[in-house]
C-alpha atoms as a PDB file:
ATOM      1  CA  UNK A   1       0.000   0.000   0.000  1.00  0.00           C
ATOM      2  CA  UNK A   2       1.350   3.601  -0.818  1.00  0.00           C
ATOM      3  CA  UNK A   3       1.289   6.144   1.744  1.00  0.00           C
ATOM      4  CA  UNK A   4      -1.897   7.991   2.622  1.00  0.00           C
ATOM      5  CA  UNK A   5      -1.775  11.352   1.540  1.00  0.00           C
ATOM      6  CA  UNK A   6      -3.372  13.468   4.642  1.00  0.00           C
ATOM      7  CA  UNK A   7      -6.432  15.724   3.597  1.00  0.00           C
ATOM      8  CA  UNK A   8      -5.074  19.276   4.242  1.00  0.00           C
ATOM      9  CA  UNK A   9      -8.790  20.738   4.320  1.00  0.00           C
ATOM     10  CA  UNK A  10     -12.155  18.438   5.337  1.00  0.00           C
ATOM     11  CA  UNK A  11     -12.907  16.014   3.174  1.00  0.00           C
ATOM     12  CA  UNK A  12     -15.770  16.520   0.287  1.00  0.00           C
ATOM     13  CA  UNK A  13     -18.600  14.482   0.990  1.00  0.00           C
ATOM     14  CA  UNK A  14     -18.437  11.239  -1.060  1.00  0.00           C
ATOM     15  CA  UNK A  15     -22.448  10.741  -1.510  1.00  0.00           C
ATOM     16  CA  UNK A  16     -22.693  13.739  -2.709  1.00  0.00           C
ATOM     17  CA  UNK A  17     -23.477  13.044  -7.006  1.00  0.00           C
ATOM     18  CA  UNK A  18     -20.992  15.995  -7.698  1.00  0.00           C
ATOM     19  CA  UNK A  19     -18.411  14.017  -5.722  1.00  0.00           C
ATOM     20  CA  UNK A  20     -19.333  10.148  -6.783  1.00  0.00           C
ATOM     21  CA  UNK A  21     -19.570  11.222 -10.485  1.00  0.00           C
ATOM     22  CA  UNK A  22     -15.796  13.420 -10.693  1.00  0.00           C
ATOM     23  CA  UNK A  23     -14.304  10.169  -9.336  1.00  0.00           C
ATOM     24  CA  UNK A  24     -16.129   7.491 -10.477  1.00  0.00           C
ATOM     25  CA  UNK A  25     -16.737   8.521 -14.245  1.00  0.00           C
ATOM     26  CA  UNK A  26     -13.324   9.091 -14.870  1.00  0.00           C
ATOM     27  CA  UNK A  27     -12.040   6.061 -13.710  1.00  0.00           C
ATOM     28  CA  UNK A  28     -14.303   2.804 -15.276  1.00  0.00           C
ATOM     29  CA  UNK A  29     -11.968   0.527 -13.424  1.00  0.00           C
ATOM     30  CA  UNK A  30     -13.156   1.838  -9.821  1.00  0.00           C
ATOM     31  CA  UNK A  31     -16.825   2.001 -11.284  1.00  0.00           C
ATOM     32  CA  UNK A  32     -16.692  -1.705 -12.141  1.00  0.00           C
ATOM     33  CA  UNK A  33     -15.747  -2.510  -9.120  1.00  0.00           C
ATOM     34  CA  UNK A  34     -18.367  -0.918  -7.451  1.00  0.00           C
ATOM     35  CA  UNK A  35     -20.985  -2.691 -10.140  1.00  0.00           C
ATOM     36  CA  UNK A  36     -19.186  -6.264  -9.598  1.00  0.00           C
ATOM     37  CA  UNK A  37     -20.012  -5.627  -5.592  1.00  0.00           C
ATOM     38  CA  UNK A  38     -23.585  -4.486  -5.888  1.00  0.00           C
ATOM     39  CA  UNK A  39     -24.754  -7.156  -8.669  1.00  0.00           C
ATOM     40  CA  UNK A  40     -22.506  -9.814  -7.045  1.00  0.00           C
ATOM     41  CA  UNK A  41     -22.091 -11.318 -10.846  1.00  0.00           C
ATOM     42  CA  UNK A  42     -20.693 -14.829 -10.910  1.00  0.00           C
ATOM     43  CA  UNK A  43     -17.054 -15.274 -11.424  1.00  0.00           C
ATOM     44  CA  UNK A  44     -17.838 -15.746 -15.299  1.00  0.00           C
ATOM     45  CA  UNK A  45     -19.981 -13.042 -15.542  1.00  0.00           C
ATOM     46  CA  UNK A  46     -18.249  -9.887 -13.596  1.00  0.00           C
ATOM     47  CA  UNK A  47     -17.268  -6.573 -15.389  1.00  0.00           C
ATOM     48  CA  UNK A  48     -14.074  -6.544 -16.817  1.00  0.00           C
ATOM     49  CA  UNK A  49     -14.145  -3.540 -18.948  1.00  0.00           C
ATOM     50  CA  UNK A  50     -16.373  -0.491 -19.402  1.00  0.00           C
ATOM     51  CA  UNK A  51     -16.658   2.646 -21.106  1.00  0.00           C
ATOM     52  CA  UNK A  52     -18.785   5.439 -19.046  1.00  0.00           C
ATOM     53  CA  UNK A  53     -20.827   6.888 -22.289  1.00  0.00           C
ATOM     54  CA  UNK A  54     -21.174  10.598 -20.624  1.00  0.00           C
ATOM     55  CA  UNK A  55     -17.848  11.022 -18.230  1.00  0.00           C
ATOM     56  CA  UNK A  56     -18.489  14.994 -18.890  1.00  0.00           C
ATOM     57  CA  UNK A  57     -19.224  17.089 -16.378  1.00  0.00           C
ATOM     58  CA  UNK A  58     -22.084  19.608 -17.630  1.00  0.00           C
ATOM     59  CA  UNK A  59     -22.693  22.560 -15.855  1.00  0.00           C
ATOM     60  CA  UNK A  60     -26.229  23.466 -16.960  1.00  0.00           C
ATOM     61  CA  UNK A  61     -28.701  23.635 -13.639  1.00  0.00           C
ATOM     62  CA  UNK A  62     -31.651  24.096 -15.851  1.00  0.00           C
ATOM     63  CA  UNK A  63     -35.180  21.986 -15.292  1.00  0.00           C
ATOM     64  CA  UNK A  64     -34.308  19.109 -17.423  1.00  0.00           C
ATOM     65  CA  UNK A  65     -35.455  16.068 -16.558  1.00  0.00           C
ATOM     66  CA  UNK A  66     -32.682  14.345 -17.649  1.00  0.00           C
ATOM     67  CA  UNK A  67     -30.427  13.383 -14.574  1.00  0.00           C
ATOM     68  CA  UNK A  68     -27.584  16.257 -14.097  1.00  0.00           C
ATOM     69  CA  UNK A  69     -25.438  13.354 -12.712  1.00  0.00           C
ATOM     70  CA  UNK A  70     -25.865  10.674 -13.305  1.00  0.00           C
ATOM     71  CA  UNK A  71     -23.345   7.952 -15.293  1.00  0.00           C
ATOM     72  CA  UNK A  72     -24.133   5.860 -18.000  1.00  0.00           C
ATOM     73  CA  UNK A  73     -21.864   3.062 -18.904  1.00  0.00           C
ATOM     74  CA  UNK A  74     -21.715   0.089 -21.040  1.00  0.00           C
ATOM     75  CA  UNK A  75     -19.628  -2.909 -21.795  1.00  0.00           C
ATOM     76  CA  UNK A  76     -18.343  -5.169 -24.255  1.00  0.00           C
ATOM     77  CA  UNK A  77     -21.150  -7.405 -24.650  1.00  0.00           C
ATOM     78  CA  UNK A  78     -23.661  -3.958 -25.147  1.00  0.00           C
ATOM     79  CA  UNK A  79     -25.146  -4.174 -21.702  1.00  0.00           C
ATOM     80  CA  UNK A  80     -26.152  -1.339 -20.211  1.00  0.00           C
ATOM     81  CA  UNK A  81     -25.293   0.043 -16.610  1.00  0.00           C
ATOM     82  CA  UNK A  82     -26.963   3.248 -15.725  1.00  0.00           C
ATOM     83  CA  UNK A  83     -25.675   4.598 -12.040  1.00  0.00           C
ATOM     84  CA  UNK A  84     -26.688   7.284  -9.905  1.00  0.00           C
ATOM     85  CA  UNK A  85     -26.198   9.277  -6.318  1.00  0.00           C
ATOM     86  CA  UNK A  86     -28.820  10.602  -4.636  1.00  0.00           C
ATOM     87  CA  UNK A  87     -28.489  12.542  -1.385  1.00  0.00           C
ATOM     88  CA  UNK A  88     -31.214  14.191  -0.684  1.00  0.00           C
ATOM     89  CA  UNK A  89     -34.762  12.756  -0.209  1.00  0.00           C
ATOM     90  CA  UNK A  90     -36.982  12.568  -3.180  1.00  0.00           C
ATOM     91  CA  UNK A  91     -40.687  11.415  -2.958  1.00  0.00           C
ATOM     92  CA  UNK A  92     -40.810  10.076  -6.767  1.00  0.00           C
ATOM     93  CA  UNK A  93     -37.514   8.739  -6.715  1.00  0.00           C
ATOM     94  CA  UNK A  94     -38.677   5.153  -8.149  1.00  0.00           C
ATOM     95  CA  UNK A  95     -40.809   6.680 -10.770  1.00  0.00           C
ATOM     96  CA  UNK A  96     -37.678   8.715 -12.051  1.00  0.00           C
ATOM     97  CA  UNK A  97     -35.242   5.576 -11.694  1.00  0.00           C
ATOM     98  CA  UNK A  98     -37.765   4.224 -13.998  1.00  0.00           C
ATOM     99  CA  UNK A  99     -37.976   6.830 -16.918  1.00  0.00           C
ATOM    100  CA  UNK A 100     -33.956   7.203 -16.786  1.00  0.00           C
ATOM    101  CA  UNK A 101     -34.250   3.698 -17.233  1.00  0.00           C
ATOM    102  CA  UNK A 102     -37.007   3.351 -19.922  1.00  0.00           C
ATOM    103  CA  UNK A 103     -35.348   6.273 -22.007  1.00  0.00           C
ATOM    104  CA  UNK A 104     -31.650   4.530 -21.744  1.00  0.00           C
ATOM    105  CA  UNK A 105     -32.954   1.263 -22.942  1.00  0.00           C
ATOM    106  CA  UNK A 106     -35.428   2.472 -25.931  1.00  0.00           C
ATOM    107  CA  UNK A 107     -32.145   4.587 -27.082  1.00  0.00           C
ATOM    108  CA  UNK A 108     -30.722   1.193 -28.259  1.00  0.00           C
ATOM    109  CA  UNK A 109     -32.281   0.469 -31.392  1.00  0.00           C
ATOM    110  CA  UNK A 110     -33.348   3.265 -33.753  1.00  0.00           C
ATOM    111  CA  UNK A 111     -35.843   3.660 -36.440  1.00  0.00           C
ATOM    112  CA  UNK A 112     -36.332   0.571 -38.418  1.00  0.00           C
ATOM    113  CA  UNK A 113     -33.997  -1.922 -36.254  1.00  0.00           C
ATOM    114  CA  UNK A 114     -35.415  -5.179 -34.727  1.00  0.00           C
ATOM    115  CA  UNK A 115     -36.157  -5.535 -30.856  1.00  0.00           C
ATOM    116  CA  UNK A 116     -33.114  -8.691 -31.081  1.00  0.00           C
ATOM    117  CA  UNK A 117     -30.971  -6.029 -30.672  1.00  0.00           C
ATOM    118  CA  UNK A 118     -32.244  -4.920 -26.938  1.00  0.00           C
ATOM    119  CA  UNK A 119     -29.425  -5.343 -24.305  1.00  0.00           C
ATOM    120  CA  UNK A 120     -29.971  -5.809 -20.822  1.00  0.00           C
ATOM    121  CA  UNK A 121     -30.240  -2.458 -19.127  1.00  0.00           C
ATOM    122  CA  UNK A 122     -29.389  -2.204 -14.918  1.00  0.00           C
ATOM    123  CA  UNK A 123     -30.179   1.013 -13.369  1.00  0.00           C
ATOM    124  CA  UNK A 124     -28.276   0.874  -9.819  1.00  0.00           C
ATOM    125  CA  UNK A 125     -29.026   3.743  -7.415  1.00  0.00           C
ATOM    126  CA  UNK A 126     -26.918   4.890  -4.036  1.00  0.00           C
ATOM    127  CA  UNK A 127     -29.599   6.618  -1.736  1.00  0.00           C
ATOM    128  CA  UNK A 128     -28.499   8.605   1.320  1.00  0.00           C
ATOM    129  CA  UNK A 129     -32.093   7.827   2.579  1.00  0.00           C
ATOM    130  CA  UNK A 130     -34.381   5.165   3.157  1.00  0.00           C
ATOM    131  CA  UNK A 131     -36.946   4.818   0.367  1.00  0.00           C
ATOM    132  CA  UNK A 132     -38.291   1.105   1.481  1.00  0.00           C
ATOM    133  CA  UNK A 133     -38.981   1.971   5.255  1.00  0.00           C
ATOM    134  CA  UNK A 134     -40.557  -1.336   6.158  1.00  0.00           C
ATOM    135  CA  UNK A 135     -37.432  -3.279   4.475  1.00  0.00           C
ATOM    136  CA  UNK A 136     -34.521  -3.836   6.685  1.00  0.00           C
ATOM    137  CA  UNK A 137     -31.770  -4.792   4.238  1.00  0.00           C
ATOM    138  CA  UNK A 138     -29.397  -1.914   2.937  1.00  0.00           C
ATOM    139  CA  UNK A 139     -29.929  -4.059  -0.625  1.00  0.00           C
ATOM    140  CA  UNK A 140     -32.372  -4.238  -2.737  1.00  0.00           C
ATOM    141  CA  UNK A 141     -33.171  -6.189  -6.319  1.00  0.00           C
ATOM    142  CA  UNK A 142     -36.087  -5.934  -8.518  1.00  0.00           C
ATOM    143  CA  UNK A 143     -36.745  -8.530 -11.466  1.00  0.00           C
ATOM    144  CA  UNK A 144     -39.731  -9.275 -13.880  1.00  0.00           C
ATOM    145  CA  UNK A 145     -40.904 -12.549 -11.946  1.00  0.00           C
ATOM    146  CA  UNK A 146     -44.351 -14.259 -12.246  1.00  0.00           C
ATOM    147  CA  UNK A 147     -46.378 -13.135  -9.093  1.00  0.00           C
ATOM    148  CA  UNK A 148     -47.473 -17.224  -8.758  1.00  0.00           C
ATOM    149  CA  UNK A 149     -44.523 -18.651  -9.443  1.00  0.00           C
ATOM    150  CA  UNK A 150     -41.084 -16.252  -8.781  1.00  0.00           C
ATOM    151  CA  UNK A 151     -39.183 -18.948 -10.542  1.00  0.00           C
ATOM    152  CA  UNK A 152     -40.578 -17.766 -13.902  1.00  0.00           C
ATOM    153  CA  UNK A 153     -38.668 -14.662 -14.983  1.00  0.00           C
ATOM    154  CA  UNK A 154     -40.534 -12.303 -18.012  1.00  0.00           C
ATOM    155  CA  UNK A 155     -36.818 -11.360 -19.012  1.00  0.00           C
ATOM    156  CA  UNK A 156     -33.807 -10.549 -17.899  1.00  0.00           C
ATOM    157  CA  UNK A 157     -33.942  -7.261 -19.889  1.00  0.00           C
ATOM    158  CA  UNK A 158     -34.914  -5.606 -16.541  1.00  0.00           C
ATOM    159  CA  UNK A 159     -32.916  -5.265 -13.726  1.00  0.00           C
ATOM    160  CA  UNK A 160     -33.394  -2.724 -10.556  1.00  0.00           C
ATOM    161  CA  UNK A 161     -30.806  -2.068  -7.751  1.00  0.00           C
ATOM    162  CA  UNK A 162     -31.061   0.389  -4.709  1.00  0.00           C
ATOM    163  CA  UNK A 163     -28.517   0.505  -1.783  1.00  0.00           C
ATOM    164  CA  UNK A 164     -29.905   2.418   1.026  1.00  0.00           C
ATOM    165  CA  UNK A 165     -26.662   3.531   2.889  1.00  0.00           C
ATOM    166  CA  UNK A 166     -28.239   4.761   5.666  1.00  0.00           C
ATOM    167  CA  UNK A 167     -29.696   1.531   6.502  1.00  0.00           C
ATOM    168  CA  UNK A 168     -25.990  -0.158   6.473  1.00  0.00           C
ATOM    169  CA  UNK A 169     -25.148  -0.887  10.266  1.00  0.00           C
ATOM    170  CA  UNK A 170     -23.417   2.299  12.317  1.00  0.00           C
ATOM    171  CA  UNK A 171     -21.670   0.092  14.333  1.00  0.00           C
ATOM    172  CA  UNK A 172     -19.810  -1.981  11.942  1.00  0.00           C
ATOM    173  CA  UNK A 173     -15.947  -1.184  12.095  1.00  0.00           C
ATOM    174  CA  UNK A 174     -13.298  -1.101   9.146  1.00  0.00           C
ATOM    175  CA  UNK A 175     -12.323  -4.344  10.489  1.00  0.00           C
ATOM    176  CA  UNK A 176     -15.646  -5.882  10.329  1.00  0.00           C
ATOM    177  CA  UNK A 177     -15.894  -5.247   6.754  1.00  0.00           C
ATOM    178  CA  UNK A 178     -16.758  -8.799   4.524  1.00  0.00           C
ATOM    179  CA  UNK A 179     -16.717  -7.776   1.044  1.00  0.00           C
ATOM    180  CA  UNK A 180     -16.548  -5.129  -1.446  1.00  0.00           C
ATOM    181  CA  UNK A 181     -19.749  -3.687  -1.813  1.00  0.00           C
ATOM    182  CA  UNK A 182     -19.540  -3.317   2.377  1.00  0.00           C
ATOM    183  CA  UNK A 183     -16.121  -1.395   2.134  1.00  0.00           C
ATOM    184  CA  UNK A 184     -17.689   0.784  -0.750  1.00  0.00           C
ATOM    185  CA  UNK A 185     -20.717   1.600   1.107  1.00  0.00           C
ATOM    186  CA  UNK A 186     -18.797   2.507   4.595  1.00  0.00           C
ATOM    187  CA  UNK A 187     -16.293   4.705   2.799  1.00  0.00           C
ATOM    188  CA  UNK A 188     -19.807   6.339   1.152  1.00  0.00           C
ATOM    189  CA  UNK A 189     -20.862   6.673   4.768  1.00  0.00           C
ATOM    190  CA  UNK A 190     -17.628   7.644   6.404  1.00  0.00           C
ATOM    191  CA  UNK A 191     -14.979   9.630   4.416  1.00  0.00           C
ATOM    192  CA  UNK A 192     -15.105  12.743   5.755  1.00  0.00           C
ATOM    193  CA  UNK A 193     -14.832  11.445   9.373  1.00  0.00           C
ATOM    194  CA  UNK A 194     -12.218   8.241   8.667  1.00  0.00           C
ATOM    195  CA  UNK A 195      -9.162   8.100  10.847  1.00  0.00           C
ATOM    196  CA  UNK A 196      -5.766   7.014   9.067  1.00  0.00           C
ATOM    197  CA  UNK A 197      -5.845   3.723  10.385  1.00  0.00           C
ATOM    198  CA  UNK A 198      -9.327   2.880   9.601  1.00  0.00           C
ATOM    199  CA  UNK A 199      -8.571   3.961   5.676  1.00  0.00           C
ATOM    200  CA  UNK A 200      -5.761   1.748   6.107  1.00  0.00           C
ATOM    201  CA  UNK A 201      -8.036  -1.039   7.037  1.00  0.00           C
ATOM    202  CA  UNK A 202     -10.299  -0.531   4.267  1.00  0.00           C
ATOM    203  CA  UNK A 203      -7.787  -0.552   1.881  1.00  0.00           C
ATOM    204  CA  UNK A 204      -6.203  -3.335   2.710  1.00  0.00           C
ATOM    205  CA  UNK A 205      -9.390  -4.993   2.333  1.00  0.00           C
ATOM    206  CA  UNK A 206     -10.021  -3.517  -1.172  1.00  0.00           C
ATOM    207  CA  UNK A 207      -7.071  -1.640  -2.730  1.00  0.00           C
ATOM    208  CA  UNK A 208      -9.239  -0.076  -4.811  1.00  0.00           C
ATOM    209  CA  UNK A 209     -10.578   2.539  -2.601  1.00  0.00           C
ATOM    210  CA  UNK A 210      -6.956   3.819  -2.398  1.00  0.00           C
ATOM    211  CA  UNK A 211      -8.034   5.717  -5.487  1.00  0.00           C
ATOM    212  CA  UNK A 212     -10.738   6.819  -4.260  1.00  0.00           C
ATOM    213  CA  UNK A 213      -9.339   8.564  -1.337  1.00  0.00           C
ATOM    214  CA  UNK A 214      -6.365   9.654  -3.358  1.00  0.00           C
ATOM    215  CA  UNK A 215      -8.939  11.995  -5.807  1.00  0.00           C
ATOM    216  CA  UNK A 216     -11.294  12.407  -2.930  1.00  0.00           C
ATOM    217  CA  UNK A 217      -7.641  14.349  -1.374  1.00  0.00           C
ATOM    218  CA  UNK A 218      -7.150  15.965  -3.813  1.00  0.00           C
ATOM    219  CA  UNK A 219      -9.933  17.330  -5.024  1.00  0.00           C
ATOM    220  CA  UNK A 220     -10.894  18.180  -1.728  1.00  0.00           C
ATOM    221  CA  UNK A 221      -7.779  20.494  -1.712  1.00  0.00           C
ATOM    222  CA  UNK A 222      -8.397  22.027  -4.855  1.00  0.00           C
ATOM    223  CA  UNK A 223     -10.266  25.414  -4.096  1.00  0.00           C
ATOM    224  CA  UNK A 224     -12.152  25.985  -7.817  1.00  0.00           C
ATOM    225  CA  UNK A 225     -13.438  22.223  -7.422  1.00  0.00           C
ATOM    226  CA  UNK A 226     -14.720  23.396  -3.785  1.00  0.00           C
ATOM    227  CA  UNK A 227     -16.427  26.531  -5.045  1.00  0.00           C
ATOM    228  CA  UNK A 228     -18.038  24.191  -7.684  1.00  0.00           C
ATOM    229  CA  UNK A 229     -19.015  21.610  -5.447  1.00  0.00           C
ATOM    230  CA  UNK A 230     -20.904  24.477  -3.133  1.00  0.00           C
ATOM    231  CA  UNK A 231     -22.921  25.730  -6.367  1.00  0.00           C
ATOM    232  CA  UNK A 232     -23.772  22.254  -6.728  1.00  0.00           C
ATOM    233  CA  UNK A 233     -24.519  21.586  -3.115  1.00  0.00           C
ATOM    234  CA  UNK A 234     -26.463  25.449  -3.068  1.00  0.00           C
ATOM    235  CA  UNK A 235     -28.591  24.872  -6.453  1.00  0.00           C
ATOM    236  CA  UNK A 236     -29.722  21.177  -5.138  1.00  0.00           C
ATOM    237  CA  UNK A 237     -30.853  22.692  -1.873  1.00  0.00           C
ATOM    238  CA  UNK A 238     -32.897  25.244  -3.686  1.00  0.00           C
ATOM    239  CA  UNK A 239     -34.792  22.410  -5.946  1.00  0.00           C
ATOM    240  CA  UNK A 240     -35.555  20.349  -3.586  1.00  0.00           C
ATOM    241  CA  UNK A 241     -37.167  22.936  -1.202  1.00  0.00           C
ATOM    242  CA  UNK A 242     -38.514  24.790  -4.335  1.00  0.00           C
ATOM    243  CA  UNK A 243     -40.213  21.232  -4.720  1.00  0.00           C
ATOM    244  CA  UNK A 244     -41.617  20.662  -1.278  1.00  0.00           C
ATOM    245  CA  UNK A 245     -43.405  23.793  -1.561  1.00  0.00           C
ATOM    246  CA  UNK A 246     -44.689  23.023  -5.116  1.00  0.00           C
ATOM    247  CA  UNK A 247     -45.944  19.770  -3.277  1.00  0.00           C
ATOM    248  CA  UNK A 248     -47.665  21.806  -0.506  1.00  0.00           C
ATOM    249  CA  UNK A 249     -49.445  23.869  -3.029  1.00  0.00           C
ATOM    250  CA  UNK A 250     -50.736  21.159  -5.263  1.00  0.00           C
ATOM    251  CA  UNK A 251     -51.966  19.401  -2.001  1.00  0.00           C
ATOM    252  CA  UNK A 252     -53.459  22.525  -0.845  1.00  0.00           C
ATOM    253  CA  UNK A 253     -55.555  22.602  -4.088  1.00  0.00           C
ATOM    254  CA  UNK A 254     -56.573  19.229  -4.309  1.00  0.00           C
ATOM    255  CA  UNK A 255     -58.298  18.279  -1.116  1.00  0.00           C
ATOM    256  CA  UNK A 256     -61.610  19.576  -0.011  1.00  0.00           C
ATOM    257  CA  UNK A 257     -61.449  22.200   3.030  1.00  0.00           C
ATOM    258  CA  UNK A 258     -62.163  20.023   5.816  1.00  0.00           C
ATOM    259  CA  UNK A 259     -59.556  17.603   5.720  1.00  0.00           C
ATOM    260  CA  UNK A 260     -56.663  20.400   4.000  1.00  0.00           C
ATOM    261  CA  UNK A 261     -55.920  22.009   7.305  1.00  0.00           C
ATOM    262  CA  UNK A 262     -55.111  18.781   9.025  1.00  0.00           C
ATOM    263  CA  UNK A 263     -52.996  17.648   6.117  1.00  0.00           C
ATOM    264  CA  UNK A 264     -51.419  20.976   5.780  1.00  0.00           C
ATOM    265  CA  UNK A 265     -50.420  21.325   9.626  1.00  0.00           C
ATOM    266  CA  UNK A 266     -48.969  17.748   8.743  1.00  0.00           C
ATOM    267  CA  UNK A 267     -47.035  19.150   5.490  1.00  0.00           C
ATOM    268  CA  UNK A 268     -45.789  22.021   6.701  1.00  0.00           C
ATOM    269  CA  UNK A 269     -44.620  19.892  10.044  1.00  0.00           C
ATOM    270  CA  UNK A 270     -42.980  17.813   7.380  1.00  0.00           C
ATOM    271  CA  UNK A 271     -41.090  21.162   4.820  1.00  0.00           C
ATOM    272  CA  UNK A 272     -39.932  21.899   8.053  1.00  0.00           C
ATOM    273  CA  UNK A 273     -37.738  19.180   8.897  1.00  0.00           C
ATOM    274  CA  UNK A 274     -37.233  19.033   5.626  1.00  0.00           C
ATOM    275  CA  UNK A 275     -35.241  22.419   5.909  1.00  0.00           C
ATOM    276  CA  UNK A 276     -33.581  21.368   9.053  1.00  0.00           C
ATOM    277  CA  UNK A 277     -31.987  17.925   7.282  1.00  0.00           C
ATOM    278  CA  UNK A 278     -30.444  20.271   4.558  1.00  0.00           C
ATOM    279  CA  UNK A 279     -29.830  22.872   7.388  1.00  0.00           C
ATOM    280  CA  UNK A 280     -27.927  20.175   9.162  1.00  0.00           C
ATOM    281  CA  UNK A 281     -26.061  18.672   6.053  1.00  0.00           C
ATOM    282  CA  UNK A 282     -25.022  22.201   5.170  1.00  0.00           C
ATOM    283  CA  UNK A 283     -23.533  22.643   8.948  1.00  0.00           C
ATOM    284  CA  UNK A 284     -21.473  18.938   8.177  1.00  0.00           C
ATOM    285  CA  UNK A 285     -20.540  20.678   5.201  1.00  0.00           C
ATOM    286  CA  UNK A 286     -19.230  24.244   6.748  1.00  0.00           C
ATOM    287  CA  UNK A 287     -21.168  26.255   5.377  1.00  0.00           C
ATOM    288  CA  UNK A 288     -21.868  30.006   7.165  1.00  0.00           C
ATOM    289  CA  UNK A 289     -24.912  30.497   9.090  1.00  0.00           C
ATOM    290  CA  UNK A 290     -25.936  33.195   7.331  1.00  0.00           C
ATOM    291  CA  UNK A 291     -25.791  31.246   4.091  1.00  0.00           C
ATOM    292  CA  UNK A 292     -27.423  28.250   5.715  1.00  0.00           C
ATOM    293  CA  UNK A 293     -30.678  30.172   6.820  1.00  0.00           C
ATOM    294  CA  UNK A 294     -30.898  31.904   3.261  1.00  0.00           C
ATOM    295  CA  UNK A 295     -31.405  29.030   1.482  1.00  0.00           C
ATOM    296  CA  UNK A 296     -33.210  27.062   4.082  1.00  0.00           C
ATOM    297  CA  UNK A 297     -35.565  30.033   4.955  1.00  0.00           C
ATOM    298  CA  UNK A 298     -34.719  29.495   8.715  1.00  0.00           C
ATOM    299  CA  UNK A 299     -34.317  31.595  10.834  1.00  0.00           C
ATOM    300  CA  UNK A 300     -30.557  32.287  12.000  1.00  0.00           C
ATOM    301  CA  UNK A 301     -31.039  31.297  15.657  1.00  0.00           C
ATOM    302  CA  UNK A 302     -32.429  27.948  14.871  1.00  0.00           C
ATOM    303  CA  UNK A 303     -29.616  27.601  12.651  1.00  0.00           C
ATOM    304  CA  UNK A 304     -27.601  28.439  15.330  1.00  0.00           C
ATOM    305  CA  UNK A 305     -29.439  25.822  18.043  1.00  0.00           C
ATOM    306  CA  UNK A 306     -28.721  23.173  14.980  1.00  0.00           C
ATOM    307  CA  UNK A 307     -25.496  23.682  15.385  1.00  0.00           C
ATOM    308  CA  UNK A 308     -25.034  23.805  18.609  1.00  0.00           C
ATOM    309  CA  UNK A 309     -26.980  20.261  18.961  1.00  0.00           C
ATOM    310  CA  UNK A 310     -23.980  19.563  16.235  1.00  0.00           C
ATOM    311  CA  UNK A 311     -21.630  20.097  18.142  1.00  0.00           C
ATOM    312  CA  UNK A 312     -22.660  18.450  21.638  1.00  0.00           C
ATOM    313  CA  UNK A 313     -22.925  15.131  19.464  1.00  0.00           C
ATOM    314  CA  UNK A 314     -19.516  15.465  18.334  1.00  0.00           C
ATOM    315  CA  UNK A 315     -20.859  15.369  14.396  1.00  0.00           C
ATOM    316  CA  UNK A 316     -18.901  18.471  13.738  1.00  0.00           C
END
């Protein structure tokens, strides 16, 4: 093992999709090894090689509903392997997995060509929230299967992933660490708060995520990448409270009177922790406090109290 380089500044967060996409669609050989861990492919069957279709970094923010960052890869054999971060809560998160997914696989064949040539398509998504909350596991797949008997399988055209990292056990140490996919997901979880000798441990387990921590290093160092990565961090924010109040709106039109105020006191209960999540993840992030209640619409002392609750749980 070479020698760890020591962050000079905090690292960036790793689960962030600014973050995971720098690193991970510029190097193929770290993304397949993320892919062999979360599909667990047979020894015959793992990725060898891949070539990440859109390793660009685009910095349009507009209302596309194309995914901003999200990597698309493919491999020798024409299979498809589409790959996204998500960390911030999304209420219609499956129904967009779904359209990335439908639009990536009907871009195979064009005009005139014969359905033969349809490739299996896997859309794998890293969620820093829970989006299954009565499902315990951290992993989840989704097939085709017949509903009587599970054995039968529609096609294997179809294939759905979702890693809930917040649902992978706090307490599990470096040392505890049995595979890939679990040293993946606890570097995902931990980076920014990883002692020398735990990275140590976890790359000895899997050298790869030497890499990883090298860029992670140095991008975290580099002060343009930083300002980029709070833009990025800044514009999210903004959409996703932009869409919690679009949400409150429509709701507020669409029920009758009687029942709106109860489901509004509910909704509004619900923007506001909203706000105090991103407040909070903007505090982890160092962000100033008068920054923090701008674009959360708090106000500045209960930014500072969220702090201050930070900082007696020793998360800052």
């Amino acid at each position: 093992m070479k020698n760890l380089n020591k962050p000079q500044r905090p690292l960036l967060k790793l689960s962030t999709d600014f973050v995971f996409k720098r690193i991970f669609a510029q190097d193929s050989e770290l993304l397949a090894d993320l892919l062999n861990g979360v599909l667990d492919f047979p020894p015959d069957e793992m990725i060898t090689e891949l070539t990440v279709l859109n390793p660009e970094i685009t910095k349009d923010h507009g209302n596309s509903k194309t995914s901003y960052l999200d990597i698309r890869a493919i491999n020798k054999k024409g299979v498809q392997f589409l790959v996204e971060m998500q960390a911030f809560p999304q209420r219609s998160f499956i129904k967009r997995a779904v359209f990335y997914w439908a639009q990536a696989f009907a871009r195979q064949i064009e005009s005139g060509q014969g359905y033969g040539f349809l490739e299996r398509c896997y859309s794998v998504n890293f969620l820093d929230f829970d989006i299954f909350p009565t499902h315990a596991n951290y992993l989840s797949h989704f097939l085709l299967l017949n509903t009587e008997d599970p054995t039968i399988q529609l096609t294997d055209l179809v294939d759905f992933s979702f890693v809930e990292l917040k649902k992978f056990p706090i307490q599990k140490k470096p040392s505890e660490l049995k595979n890939n996919l679990e040293t993946w997901i606890y570097l995902f979880a931990h980076c920014e708060e990883l002692t020398e000798d735990d990275m140590r441990t976890i790359i000895d387990k899997n050298p790869m995520t030497q890499k990883v921590y090298d860029k992670l290093t140095h991008m975290s160092a580099d002060r343009k990448t930083r300002e980029e990565y709070d833009a990025h961090i800044r514009w999210q924010l903004s959409q996703n409270l932009e869409l919690l109040e679009a949400e409150k709106r429509g709701l507020e039109k669409g029920i009758e009177k009687g029942i709106e105020k109860g489901r509004e006191v509910g909704l509004v209960e619900g923007i506001e922790r909203g706000r105090e999540e991103v407040a909070l993840l903007m505090l982890k992030e160092g962000s100033e406090l008068q920054l923090i209640a701008k674009y959360t619409k708090l106000p500045l002392e209960r930014v500072e109290q969220l702090k201050a609750s930070l900082v007696r749980s020793g998360s800052q």
